[in-house]
C-alpha atoms as a PDB file:
ATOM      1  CA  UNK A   1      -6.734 -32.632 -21.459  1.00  0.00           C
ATOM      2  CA  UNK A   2      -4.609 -29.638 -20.063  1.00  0.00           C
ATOM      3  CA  UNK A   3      -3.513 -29.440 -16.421  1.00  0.00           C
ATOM      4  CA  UNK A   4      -5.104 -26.408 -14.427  1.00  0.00           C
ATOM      5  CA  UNK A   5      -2.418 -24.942 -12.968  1.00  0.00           C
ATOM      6  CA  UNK A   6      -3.308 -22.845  -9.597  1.00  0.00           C
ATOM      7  CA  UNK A   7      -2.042 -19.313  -9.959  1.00  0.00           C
ATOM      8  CA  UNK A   8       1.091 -18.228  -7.270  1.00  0.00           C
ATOM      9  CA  UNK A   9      -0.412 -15.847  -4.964  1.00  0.00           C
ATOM     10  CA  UNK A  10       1.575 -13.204  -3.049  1.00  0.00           C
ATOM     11  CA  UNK A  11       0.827 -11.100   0.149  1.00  0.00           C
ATOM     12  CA  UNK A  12       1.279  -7.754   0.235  1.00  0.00           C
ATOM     13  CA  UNK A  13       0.667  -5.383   2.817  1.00  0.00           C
ATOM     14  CA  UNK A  14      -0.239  -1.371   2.298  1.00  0.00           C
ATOM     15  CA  UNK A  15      -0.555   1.411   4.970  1.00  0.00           C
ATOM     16  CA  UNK A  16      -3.218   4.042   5.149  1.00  0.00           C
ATOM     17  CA  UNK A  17      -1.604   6.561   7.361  1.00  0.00           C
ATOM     18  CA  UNK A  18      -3.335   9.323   8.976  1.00  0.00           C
ATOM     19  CA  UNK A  19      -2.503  12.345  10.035  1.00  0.00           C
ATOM     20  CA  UNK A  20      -5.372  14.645  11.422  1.00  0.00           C
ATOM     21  CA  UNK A  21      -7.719  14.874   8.625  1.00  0.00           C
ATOM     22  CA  UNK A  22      -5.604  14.027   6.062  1.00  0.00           C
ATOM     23  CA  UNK A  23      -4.582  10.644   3.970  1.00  0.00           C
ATOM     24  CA  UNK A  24      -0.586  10.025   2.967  1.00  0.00           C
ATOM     25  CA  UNK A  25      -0.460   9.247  -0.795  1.00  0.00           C
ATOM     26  CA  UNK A  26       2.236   8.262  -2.565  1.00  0.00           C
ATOM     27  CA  UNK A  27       3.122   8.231  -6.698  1.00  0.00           C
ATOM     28  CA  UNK A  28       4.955   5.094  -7.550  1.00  0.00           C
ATOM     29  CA  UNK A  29       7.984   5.755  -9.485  1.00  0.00           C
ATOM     30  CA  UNK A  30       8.834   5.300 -13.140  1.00  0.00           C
ATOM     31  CA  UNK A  31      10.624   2.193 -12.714  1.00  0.00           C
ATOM     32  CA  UNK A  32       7.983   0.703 -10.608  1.00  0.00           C
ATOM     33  CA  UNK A  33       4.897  -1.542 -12.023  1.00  0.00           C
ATOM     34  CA  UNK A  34       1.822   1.027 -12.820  1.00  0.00           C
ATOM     35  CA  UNK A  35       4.301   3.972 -12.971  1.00  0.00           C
ATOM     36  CA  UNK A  36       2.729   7.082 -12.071  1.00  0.00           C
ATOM     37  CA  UNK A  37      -0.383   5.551 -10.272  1.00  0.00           C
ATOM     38  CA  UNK A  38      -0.916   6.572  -6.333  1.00  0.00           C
ATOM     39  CA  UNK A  39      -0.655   4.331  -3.717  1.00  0.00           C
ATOM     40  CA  UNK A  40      -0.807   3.830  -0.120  1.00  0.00           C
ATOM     41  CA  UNK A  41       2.009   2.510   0.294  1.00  0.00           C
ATOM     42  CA  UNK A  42       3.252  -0.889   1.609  1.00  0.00           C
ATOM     43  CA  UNK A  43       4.996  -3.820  -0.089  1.00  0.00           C
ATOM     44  CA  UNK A  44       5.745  -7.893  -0.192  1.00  0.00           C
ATOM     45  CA  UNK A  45       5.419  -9.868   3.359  1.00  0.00           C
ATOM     46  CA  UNK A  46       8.671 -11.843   3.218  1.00  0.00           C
ATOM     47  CA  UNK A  47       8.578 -15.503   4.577  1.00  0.00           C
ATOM     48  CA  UNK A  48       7.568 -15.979   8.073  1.00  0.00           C
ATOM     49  CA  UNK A  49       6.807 -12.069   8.634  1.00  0.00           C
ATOM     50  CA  UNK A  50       3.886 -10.785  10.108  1.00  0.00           C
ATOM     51  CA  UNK A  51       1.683  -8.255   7.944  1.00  0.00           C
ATOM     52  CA  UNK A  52       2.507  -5.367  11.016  1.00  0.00           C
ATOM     53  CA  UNK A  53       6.163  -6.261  10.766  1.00  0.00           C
ATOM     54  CA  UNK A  54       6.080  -6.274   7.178  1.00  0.00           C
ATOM     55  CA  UNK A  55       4.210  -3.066   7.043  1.00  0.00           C
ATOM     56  CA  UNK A  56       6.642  -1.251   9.316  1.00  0.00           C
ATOM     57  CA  UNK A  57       9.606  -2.278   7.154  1.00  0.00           C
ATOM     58  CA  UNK A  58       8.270  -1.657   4.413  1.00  0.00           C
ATOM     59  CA  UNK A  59       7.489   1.818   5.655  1.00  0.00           C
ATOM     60  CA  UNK A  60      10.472   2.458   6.804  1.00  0.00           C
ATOM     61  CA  UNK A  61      12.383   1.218   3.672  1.00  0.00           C
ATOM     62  CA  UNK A  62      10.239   3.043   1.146  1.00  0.00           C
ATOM     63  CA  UNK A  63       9.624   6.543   3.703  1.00  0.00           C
ATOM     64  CA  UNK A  64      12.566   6.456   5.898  1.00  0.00           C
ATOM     65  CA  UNK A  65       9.891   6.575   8.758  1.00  0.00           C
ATOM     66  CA  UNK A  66       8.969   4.971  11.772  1.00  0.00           C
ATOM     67  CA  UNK A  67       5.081   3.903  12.215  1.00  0.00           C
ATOM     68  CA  UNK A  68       2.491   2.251  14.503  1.00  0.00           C
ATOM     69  CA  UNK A  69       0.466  -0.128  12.786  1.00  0.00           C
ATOM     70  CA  UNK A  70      -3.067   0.537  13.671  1.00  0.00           C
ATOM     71  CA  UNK A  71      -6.603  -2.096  12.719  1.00  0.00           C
ATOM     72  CA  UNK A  72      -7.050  -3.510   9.839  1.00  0.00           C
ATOM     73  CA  UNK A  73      -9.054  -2.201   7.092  1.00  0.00           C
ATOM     74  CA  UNK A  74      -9.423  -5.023   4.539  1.00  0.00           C
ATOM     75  CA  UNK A  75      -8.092  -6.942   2.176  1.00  0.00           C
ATOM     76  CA  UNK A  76      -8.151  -6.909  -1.650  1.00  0.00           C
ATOM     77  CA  UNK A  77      -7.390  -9.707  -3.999  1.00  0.00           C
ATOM     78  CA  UNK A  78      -5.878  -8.355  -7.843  1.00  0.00           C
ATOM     79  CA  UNK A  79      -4.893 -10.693 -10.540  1.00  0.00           C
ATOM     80  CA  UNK A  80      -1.550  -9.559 -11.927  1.00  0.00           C
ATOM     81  CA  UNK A  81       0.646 -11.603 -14.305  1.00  0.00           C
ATOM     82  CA  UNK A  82      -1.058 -14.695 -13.611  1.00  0.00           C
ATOM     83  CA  UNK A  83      -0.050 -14.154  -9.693  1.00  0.00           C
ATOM     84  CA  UNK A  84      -2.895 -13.796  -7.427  1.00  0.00           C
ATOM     85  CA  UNK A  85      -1.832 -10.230  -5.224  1.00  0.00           C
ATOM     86  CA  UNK A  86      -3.449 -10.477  -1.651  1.00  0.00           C
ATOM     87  CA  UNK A  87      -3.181  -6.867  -0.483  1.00  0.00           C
ATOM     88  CA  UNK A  88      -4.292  -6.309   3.280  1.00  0.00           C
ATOM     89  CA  UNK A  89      -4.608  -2.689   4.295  1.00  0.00           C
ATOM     90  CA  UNK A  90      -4.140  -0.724   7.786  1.00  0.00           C
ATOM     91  CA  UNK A  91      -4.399   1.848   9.380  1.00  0.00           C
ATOM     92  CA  UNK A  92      -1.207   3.276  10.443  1.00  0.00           C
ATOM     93  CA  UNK A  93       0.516   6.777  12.112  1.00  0.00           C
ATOM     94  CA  UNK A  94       3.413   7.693  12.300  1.00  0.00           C
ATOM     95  CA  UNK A  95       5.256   7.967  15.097  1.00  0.00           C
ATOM     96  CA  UNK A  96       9.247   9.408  14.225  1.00  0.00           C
ATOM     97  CA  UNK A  97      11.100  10.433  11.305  1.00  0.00           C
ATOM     98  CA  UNK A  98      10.613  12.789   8.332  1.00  0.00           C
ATOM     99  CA  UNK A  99       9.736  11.328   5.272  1.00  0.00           C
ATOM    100  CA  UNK A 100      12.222  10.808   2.751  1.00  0.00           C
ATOM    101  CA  UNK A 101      11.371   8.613  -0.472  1.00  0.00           C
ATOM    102  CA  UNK A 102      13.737   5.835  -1.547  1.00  0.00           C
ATOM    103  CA  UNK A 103      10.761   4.357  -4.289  1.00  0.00           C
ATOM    104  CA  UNK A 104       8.001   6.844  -4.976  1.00  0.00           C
ATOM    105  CA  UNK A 105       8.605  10.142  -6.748  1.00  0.00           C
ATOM    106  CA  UNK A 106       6.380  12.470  -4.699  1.00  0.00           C
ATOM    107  CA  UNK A 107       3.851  11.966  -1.481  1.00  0.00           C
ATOM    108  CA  UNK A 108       0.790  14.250  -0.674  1.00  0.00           C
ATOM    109  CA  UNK A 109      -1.618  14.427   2.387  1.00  0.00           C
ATOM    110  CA  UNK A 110      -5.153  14.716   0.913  1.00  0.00           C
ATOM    111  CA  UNK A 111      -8.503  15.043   2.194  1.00  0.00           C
ATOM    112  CA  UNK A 112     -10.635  12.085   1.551  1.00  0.00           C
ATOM    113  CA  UNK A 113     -12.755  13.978  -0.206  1.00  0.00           C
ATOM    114  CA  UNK A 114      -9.885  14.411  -2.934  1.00  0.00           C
ATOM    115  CA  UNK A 115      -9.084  10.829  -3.395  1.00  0.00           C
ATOM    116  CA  UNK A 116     -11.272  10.945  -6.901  1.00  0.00           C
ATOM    117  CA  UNK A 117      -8.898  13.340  -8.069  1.00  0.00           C
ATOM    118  CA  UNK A 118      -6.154  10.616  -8.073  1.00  0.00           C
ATOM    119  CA  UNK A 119      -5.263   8.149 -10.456  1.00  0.00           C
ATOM    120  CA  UNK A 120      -4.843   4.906  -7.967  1.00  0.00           C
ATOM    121  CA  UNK A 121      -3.715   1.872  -8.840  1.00  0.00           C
ATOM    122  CA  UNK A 122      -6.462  -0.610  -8.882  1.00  0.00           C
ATOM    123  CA  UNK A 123      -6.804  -2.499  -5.571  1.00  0.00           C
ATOM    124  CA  UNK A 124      -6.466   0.739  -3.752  1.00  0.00           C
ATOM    125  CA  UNK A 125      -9.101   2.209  -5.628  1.00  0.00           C
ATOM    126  CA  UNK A 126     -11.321  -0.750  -4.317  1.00  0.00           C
ATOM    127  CA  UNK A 127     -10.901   0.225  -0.936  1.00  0.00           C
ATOM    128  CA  UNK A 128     -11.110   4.129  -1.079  1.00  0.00           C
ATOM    129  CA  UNK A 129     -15.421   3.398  -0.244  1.00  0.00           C
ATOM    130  CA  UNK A 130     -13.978   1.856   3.105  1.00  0.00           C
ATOM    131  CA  UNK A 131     -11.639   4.271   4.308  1.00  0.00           C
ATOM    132  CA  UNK A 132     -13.010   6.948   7.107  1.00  0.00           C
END
């Protein structure tokens, strides 16, 4: 009899920023898994991180800004690989800096109402019902 082996799992952290009415988006890049497919963006907790300090580093890494890390949304779970991908979404503003993209190739600010119009990758997609 085989040996069930318990998928790795993997925390990731993603930021829904807000601005006014509208929704920063970002369009991961070519060399990226899921090229092409928007995001909110975020990344891997490292060891011994909290998901706000990950999410501000992450954010500052991938947008050369500064945010505040506002409540928490939810959290998705999205099989990948065999690796179990915990992604736990905030809120988030931000609060210096103009954004410059190290990862992504392009950001817009949309209206909620135009998130069908964008191809997300999947456990964003999940939350887009939750998001007000």
């Amino acid at each position: 009899m085989k040996k069930r082996v318990k998928p790795k799992s993997m925390e990731v952290v993603a930021a829904v920023i807000r601005h006014k009415k509208k929704f920063l988006i970002a369009k991961r890049g070519l060399s990226q898994s899921f090229p092409s497919k928007w995001e909110f963006p975020g990344g891997k907790v490292e060891k011994d991180e909290s998901f706000q300090d990950a999410l501000i580093r992450e954010i500052k890494e991938e947008l050369s800004v500064e945010i505040n890390v506002l409540e928490k949304i939810s959290s998705e779970s999205v099989e990948d690989n065999k690796m179990t991908i915990n992604i736990n979404y905030f809120y988030a503003e931000i609060h210096s800096g103009i954004i410059e993209l190290t990862e992504h190739s392009d950001f817009r600010w949309i209206d909620k109402s135009d998130f069908k119009s964008y191809d997300f990758i999947i456990g964003d997609e999940r939350i887009l019902p939750l998001i007000f």
